[in-house]
C-alpha atoms as a PDB file:
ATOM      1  CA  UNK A   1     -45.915  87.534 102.046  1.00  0.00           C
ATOM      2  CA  UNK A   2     -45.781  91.308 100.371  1.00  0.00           C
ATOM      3  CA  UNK A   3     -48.732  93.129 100.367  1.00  0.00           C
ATOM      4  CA  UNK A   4     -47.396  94.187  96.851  1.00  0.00           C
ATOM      5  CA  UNK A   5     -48.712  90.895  95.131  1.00  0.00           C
ATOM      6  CA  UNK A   6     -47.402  89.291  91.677  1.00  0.00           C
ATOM      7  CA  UNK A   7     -50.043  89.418  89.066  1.00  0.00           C
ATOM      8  CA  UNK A   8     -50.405  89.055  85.762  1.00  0.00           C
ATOM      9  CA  UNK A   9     -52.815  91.849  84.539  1.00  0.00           C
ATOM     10  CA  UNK A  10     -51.742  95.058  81.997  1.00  0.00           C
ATOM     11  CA  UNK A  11     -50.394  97.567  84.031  1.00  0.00           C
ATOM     12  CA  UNK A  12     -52.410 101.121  83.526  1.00  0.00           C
ATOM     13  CA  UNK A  13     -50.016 103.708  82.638  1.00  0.00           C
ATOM     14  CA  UNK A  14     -50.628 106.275  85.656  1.00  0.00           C
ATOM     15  CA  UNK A  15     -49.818 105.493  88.913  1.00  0.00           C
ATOM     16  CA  UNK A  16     -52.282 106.279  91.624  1.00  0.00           C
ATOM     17  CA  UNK A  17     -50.386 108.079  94.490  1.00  0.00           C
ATOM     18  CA  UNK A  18     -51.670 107.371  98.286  1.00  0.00           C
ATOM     19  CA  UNK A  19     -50.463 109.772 100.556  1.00  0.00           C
ATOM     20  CA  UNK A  20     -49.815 109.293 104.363  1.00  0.00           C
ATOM     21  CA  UNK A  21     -51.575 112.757 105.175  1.00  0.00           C
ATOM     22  CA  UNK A  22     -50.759 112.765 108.831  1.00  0.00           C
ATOM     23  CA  UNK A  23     -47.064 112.257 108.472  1.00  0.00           C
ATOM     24  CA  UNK A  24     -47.032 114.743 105.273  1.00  0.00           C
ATOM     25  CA  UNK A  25     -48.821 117.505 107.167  1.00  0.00           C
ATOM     26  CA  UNK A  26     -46.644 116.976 110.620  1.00  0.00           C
ATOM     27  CA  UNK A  27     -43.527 117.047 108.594  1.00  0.00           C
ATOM     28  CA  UNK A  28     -44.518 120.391 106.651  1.00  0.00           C
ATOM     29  CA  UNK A  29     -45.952 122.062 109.669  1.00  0.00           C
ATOM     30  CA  UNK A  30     -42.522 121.514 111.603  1.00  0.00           C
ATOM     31  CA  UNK A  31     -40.679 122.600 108.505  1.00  0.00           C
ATOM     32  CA  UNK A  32     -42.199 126.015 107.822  1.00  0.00           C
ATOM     33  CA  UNK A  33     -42.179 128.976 109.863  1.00  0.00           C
ATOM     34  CA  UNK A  34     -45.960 129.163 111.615  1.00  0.00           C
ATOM     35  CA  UNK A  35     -45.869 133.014 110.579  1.00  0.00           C
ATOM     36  CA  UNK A  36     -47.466 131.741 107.988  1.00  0.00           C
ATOM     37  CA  UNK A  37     -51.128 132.646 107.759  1.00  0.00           C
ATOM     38  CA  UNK A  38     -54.231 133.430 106.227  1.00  0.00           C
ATOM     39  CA  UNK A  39     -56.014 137.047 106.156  1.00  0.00           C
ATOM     40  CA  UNK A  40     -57.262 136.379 109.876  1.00  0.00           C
ATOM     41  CA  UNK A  41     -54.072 135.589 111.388  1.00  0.00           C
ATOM     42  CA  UNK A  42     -54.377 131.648 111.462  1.00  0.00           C
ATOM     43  CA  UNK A  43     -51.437 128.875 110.280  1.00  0.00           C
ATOM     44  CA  UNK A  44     -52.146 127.784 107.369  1.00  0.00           C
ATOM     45  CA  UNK A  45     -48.103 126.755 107.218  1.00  0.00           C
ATOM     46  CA  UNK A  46     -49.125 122.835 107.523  1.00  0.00           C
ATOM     47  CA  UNK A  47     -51.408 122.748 104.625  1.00  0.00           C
ATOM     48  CA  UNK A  48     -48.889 125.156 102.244  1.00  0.00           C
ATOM     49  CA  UNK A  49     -45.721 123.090 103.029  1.00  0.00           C
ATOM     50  CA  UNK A  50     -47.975 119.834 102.456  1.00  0.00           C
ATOM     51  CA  UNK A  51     -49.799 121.299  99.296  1.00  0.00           C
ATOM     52  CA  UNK A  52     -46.184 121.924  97.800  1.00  0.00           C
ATOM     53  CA  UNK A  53     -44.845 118.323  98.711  1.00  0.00           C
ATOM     54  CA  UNK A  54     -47.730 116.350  96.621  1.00  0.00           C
ATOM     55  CA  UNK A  55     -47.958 119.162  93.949  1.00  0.00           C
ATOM     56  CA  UNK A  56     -44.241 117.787  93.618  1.00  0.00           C
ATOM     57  CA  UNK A  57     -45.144 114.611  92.644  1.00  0.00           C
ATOM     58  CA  UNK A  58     -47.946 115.173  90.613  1.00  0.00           C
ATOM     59  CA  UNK A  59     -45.660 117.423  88.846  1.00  0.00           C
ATOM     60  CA  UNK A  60     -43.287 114.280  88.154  1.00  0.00           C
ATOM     61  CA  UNK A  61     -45.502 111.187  88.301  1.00  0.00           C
ATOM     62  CA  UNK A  62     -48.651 112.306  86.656  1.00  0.00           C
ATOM     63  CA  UNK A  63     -50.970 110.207  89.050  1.00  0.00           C
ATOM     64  CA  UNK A  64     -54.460 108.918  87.520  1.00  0.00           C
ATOM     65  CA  UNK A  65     -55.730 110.240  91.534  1.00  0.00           C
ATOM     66  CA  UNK A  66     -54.271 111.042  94.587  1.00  0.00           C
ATOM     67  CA  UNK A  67     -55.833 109.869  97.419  1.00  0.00           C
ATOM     68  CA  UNK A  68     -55.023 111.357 101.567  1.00  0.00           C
ATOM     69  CA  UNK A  69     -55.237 108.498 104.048  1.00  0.00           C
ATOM     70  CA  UNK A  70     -56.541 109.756 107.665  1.00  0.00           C
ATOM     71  CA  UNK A  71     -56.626 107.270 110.733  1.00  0.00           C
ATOM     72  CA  UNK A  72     -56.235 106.785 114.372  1.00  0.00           C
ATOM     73  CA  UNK A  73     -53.345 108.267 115.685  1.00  0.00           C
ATOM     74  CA  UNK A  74     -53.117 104.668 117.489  1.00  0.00           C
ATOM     75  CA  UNK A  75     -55.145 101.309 116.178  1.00  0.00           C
ATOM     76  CA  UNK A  76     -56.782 100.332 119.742  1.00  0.00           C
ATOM     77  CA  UNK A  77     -55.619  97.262 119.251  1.00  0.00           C
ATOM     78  CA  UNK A  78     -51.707  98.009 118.818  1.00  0.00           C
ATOM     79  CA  UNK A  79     -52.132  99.882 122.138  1.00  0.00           C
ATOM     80  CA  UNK A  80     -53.802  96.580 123.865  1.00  0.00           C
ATOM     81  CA  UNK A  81     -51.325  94.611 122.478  1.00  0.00           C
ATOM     82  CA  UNK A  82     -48.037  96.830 124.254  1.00  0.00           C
ATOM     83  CA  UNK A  83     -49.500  99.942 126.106  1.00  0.00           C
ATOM     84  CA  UNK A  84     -46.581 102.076 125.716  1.00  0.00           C
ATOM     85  CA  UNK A  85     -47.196 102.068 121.735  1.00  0.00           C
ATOM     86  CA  UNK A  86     -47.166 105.351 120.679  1.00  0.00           C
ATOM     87  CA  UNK A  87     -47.589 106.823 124.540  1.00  0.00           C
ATOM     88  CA  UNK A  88     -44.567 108.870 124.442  1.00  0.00           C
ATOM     89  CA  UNK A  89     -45.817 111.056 121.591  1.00  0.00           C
ATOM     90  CA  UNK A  90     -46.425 114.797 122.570  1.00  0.00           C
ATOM     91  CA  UNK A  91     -49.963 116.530 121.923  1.00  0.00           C
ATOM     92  CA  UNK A  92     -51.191 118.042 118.671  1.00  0.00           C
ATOM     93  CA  UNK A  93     -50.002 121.632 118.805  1.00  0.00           C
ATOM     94  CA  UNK A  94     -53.118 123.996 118.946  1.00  0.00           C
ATOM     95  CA  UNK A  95     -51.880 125.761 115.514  1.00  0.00           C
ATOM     96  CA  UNK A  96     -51.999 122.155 113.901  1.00  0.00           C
ATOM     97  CA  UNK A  97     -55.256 121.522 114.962  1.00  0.00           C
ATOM     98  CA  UNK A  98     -57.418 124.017 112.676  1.00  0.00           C
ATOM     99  CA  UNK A  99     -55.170 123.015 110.032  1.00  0.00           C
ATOM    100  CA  UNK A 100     -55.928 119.181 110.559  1.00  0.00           C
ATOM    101  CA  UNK A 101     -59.801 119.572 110.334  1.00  0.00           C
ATOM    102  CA  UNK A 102     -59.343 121.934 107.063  1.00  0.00           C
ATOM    103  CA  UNK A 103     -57.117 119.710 104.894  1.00  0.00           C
ATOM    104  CA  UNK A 104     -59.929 117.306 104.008  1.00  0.00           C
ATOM    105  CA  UNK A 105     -62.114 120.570 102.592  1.00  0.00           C
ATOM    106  CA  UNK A 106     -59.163 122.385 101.354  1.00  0.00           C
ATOM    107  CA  UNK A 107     -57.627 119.158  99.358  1.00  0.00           C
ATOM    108  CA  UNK A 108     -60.957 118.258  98.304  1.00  0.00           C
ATOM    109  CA  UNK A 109     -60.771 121.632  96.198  1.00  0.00           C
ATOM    110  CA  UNK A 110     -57.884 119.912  94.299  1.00  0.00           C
ATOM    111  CA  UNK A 111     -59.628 117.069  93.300  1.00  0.00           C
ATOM    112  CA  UNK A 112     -58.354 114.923  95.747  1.00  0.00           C
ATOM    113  CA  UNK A 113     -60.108 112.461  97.821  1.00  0.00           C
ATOM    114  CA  UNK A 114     -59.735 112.251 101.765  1.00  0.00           C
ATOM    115  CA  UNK A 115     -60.268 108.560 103.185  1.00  0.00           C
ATOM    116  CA  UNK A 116     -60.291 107.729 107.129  1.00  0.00           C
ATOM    117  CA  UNK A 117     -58.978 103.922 108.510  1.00  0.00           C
ATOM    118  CA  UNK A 118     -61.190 104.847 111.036  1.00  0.00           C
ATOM    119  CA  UNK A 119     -59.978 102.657 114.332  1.00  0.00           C
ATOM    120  CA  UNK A 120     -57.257 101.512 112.856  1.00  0.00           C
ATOM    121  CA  UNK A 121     -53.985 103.970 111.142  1.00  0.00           C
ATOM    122  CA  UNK A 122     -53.310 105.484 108.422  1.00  0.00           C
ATOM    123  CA  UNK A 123     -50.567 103.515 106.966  1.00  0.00           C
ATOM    124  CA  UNK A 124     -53.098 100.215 107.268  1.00  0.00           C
ATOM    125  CA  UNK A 125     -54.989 102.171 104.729  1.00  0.00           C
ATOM    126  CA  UNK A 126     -51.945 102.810 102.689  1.00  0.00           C
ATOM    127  CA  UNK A 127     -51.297  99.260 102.423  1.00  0.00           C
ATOM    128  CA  UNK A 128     -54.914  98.317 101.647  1.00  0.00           C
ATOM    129  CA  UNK A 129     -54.683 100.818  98.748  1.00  0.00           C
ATOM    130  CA  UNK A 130     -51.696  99.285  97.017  1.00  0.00           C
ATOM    131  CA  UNK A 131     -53.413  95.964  97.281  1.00  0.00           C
ATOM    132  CA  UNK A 132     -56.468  97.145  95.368  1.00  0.00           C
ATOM    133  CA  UNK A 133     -54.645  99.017  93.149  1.00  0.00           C
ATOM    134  CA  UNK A 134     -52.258  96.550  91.697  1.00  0.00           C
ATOM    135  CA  UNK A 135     -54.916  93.515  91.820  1.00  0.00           C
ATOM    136  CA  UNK A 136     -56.401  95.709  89.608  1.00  0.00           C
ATOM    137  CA  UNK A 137     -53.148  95.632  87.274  1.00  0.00           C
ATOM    138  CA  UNK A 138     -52.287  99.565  88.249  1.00  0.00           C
ATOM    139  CA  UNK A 139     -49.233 100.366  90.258  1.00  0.00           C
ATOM    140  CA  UNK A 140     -49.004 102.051  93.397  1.00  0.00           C
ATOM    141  CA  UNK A 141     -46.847 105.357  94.767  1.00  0.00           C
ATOM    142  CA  UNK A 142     -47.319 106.039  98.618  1.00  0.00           C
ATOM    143  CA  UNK A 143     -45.894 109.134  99.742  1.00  0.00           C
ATOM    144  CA  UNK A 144     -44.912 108.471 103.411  1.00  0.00           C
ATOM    145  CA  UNK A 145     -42.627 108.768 106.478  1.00  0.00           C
ATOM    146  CA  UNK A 146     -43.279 106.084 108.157  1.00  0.00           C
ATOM    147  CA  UNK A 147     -40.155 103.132 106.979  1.00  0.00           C
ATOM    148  CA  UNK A 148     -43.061 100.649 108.119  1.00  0.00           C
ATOM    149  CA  UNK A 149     -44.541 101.676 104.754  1.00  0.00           C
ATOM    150  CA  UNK A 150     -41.434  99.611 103.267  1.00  0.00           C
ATOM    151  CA  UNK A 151     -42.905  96.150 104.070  1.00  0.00           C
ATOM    152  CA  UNK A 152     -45.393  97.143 100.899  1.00  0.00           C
ATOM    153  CA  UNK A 153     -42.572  97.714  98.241  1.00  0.00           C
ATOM    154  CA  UNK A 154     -42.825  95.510  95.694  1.00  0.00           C
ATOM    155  CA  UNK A 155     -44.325  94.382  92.104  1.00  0.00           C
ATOM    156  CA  UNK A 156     -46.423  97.644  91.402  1.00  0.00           C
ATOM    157  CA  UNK A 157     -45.255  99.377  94.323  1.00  0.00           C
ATOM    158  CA  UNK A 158     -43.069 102.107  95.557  1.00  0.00           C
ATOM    159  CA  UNK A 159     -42.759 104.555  98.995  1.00  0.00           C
ATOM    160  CA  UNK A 160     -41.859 107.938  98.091  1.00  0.00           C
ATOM    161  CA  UNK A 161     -39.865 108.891 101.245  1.00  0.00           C
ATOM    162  CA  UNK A 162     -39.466 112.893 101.921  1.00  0.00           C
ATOM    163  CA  UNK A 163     -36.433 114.355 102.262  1.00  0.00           C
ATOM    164  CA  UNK A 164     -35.296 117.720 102.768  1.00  0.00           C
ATOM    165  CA  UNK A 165     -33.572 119.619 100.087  1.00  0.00           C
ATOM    166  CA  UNK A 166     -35.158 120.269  96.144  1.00  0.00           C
ATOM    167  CA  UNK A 167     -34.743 117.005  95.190  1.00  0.00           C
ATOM    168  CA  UNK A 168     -38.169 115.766  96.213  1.00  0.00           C
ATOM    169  CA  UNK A 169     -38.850 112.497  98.278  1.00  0.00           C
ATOM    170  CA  UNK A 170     -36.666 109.701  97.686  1.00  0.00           C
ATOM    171  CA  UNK A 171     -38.018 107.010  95.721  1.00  0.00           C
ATOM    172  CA  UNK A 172     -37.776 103.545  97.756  1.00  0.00           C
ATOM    173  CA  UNK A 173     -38.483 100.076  95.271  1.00  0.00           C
ATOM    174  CA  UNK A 174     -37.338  96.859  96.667  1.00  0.00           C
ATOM    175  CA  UNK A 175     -33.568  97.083  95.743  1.00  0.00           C
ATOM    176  CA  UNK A 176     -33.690 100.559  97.904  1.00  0.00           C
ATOM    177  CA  UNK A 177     -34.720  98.432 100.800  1.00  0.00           C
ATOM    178  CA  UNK A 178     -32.240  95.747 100.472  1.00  0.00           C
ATOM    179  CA  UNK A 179     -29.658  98.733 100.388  1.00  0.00           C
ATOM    180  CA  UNK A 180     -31.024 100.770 103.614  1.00  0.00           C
ATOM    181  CA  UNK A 181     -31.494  97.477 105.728  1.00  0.00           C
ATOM    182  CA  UNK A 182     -29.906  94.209 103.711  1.00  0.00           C
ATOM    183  CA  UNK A 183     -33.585  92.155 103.645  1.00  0.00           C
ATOM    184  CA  UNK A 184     -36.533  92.120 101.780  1.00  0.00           C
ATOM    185  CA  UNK A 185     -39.296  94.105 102.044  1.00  0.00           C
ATOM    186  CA  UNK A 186     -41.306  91.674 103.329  1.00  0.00           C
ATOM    187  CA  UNK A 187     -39.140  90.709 106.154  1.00  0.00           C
ATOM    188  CA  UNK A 188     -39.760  94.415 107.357  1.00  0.00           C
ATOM    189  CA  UNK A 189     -41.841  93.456 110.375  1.00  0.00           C
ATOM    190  CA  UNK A 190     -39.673  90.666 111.766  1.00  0.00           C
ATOM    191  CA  UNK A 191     -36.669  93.355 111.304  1.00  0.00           C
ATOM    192  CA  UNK A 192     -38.949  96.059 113.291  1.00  0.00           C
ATOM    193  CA  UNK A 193     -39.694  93.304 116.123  1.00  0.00           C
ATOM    194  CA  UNK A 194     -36.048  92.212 116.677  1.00  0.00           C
ATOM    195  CA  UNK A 195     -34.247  95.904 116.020  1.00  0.00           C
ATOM    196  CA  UNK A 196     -37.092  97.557 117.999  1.00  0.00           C
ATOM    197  CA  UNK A 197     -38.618 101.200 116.386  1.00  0.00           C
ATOM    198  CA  UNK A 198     -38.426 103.840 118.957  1.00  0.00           C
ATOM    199  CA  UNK A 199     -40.943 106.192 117.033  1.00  0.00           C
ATOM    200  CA  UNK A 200     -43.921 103.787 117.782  1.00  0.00           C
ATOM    201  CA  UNK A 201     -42.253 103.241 121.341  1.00  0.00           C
ATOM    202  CA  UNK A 202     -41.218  99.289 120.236  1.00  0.00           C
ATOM    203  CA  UNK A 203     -37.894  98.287 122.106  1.00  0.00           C
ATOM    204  CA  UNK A 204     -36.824  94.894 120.096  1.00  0.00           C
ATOM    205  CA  UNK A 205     -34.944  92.582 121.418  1.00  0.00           C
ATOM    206  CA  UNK A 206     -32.384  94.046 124.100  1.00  0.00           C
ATOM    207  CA  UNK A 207     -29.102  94.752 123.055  1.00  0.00           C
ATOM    208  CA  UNK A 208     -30.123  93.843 119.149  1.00  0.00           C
ATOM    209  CA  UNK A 209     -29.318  96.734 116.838  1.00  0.00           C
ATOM    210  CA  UNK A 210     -29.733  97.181 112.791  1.00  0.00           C
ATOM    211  CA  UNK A 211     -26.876  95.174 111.791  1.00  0.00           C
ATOM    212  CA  UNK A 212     -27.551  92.069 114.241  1.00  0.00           C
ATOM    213  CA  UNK A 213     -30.810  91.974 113.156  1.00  0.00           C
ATOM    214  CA  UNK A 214     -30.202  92.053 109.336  1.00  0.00           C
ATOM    215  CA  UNK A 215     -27.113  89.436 109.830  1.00  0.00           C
ATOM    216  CA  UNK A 216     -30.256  87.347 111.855  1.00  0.00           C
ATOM    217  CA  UNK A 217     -33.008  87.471 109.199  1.00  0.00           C
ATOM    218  CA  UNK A 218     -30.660  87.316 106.332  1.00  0.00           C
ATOM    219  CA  UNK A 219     -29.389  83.214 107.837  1.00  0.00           C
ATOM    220  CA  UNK A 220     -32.756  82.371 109.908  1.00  0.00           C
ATOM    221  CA  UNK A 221     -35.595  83.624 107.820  1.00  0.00           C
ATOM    222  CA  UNK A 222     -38.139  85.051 109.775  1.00  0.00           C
ATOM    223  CA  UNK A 223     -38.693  86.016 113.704  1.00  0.00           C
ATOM    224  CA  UNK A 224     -39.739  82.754 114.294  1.00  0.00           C
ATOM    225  CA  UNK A 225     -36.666  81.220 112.529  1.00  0.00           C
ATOM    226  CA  UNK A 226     -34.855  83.492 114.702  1.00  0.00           C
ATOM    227  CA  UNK A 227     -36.171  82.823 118.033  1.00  0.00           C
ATOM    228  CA  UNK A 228     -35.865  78.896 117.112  1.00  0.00           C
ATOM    229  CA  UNK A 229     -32.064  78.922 116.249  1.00  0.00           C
ATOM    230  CA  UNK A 230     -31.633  80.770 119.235  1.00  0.00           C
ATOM    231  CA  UNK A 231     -32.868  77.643 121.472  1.00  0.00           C
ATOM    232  CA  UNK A 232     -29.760  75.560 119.643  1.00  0.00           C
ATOM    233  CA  UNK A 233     -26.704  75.886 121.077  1.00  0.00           C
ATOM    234  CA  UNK A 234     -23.662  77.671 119.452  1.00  0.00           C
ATOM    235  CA  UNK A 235     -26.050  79.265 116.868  1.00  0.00           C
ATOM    236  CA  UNK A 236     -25.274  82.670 118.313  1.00  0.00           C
ATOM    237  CA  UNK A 237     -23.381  84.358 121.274  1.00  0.00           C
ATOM    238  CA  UNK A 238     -24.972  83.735 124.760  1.00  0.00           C
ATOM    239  CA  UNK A 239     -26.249  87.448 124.763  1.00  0.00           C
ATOM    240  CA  UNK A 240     -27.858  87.311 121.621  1.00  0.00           C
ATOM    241  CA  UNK A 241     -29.380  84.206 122.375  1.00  0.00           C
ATOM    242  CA  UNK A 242     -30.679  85.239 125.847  1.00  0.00           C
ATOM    243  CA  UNK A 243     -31.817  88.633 123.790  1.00  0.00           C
ATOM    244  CA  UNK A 244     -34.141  86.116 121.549  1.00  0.00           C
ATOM    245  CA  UNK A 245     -35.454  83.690 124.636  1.00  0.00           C
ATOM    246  CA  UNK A 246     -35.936  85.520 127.261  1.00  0.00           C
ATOM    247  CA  UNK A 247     -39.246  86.816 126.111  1.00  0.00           C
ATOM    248  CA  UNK A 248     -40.193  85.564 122.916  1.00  0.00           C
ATOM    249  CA  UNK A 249     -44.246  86.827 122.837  1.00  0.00           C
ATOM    250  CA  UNK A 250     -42.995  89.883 123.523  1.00  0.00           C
ATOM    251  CA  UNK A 251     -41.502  89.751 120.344  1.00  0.00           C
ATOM    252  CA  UNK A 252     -43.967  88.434 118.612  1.00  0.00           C
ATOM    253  CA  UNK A 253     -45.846  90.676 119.707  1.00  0.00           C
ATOM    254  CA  UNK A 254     -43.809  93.691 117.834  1.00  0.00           C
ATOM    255  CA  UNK A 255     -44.224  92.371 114.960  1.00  0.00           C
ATOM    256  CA  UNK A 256     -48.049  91.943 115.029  1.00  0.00           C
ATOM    257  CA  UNK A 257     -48.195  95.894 115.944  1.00  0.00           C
ATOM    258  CA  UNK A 258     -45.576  96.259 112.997  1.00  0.00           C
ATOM    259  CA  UNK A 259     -47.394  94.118 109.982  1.00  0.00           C
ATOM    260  CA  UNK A 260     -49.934  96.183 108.657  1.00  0.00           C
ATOM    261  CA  UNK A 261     -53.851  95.537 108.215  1.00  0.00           C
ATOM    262  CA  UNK A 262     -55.785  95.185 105.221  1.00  0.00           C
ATOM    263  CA  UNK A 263     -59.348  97.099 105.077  1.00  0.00           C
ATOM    264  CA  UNK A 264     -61.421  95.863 102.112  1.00  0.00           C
ATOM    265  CA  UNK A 265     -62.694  99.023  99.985  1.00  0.00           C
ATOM    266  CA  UNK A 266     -63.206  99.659  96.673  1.00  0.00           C
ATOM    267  CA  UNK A 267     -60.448 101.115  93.910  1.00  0.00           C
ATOM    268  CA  UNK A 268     -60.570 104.821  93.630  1.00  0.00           C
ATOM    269  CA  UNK A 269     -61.667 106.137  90.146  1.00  0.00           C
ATOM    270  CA  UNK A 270     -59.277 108.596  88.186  1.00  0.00           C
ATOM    271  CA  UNK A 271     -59.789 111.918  89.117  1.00  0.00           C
ATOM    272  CA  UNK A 272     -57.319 115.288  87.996  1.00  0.00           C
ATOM    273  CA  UNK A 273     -55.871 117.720  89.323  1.00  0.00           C
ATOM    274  CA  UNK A 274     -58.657 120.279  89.648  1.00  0.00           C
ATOM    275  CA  UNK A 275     -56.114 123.941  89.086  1.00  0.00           C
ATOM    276  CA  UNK A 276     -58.934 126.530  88.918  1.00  0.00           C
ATOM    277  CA  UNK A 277     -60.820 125.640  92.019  1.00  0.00           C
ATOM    278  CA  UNK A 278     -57.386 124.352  94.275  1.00  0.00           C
ATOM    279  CA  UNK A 279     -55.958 128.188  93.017  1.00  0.00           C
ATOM    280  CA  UNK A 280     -59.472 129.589  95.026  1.00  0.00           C
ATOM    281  CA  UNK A 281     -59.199 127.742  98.024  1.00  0.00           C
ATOM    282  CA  UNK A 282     -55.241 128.425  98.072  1.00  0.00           C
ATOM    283  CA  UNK A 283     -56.282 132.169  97.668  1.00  0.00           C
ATOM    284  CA  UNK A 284     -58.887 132.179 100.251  1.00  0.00           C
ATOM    285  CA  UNK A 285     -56.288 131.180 102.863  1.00  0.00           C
ATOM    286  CA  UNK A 286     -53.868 134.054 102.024  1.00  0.00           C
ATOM    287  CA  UNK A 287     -51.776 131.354  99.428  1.00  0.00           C
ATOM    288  CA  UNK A 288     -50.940 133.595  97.082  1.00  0.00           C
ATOM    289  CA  UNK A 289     -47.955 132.183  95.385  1.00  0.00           C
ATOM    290  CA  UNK A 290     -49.735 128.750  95.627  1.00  0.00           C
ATOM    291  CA  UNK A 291     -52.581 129.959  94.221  1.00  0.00           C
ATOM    292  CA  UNK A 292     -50.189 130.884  90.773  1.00  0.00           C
ATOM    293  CA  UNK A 293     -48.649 127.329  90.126  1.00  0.00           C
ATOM    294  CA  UNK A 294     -51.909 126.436  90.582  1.00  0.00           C
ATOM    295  CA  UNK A 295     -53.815 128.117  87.797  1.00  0.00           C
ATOM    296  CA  UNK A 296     -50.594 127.167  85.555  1.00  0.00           C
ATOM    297  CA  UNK A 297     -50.975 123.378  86.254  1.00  0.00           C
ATOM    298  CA  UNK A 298     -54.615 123.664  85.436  1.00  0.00           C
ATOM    299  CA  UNK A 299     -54.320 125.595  82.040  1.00  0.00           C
END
């Protein structure tokens, strides 16, 4: 079932916008020069190149709030469940690190809110956000990464998906997901478990790529109508069936770490875009330029 649930309350005009803050600020930090920096020599690239991103979309969706999502870089219990989840991932760079522990103050300044998953990631918080938002009869924007995020697309909710270029992140509703991978957002998971996801370290089903898996979960269904027709004979080629049987909890297993967890919290209130006090923060970390758009948003 989509997280994105049918309902049949007024929608509220704005949209609140949930950001995936550790994928935003990784992706900007990587994407601008780290010569970047405030009046004592530090980074600050990370938190420019991520300020600019959401300003973007406040810009063009006029949120109600904007919320950052924080978690674990790995949910404990994704890494008990298959230990090389997320193992192959290199170590914060030290010039990241000081800019990690500021966003939360420095965003704050903005009139943004910082939440933490706490044990378990930031996209489960994501999720848990466009649950509350549209049972409330609001819609949803989450401005991630992470094509996990896509499960969530649905009534009252869309992934903004960054791309490079000036055309902003690309805007992802359920027909966008149908034309990237030919399901349904909700079939997301099963598609993760069977096609594997080397980002999180998942290997799928051996020898099944995209395409197989789409052409599987577009006839059976689900995983588990999957792994059933491939127990029948001529339902599929030897190797695709021995692909599917040979360790079915394994797979299973995929897409438990790939279905997202819901965290009950309460719906964030409205809150603007605070220009005067975002310009002074931007200014006390040598954002100059930042600093001007800014005070112009805020007037």
């Amino acid at each position: 079932m989509s997280i994105a649930r049918e309902h049949s309350l007024t929608r509220i005009a704005s949209p609140l916008l949930a950001v995936d803050a550790p994928s935003l600020l990784y992706r900007a930090f990587f994407a601008l020069p780290r010569s970047i920096t405030d009046g004592d020599g530090h980074a600050v690239n990370g938190l420019l190149g991520m300020a600019n991103l959401i300003l973007f979309v406040v810009e063009r969706h006029d949120p109600r709030a904007v919320v950052l999502c924080w978690g674990a870089e790995s949910a404990a219990y994704r890494s008990e469940l298959f230990e090389p989840y997320h193992a192959d991932r290199p170590p914060m760079p030290p010039e990241l690190e000081r800019q990690w522990r500021d966003a939360p103050r420095f965003f704050a300044a903005f009139g943004w809110q910082s939440l933490s998953a706490g044990d378990l990631e930031a996209d489960d918080l994501l999720a848990s956000l466009a649950r509350v938002e549209t049972e409330a009869g609001g819609e949803a924007l989450l401005f991630t990464g992470d094509r996990d995020m896509f499960q969530c697309v649905g009534d009252g909710v869309t992934v903004l998906f960054p791309r490079g270029g000036k055309d902003g992140p690309e805007v992802v509703d359920a027909a966008g997901v149908r034309e990237r991978y030919g399901i349904e957002p909700d079939q997301v998971p099963d598609f993760i478990a069977l096609r594997g996801d080397p980002s999180d370290g998942l290997p799928g089903a051996k020898g099944i790529g995209a395409k197989t898996a789409r052409d599987l979960l577009r006839e059976h269904g689900t995983l588990e109508g999957v792994i059933a027709a491939a127990s029948k004979p001529g339902t599929m080629t030897p190797r695709q069936a021995g692909a599917l049987t040979g360790d079915p909890a394994a797979l299973r297993t995929f897409k438990d770490i790939a279905t997202l967890r819901l965290i009950e919290l309460e719906r964030p209130p409205d809150a603007a875009l605070e220009g005067a006090p975002a310009a002074a923060a931007a200014r006390e970390r040598g954002m100059n330029r930042l600093a001007e758009r800014l005070e112009d948003l805020g007037r």
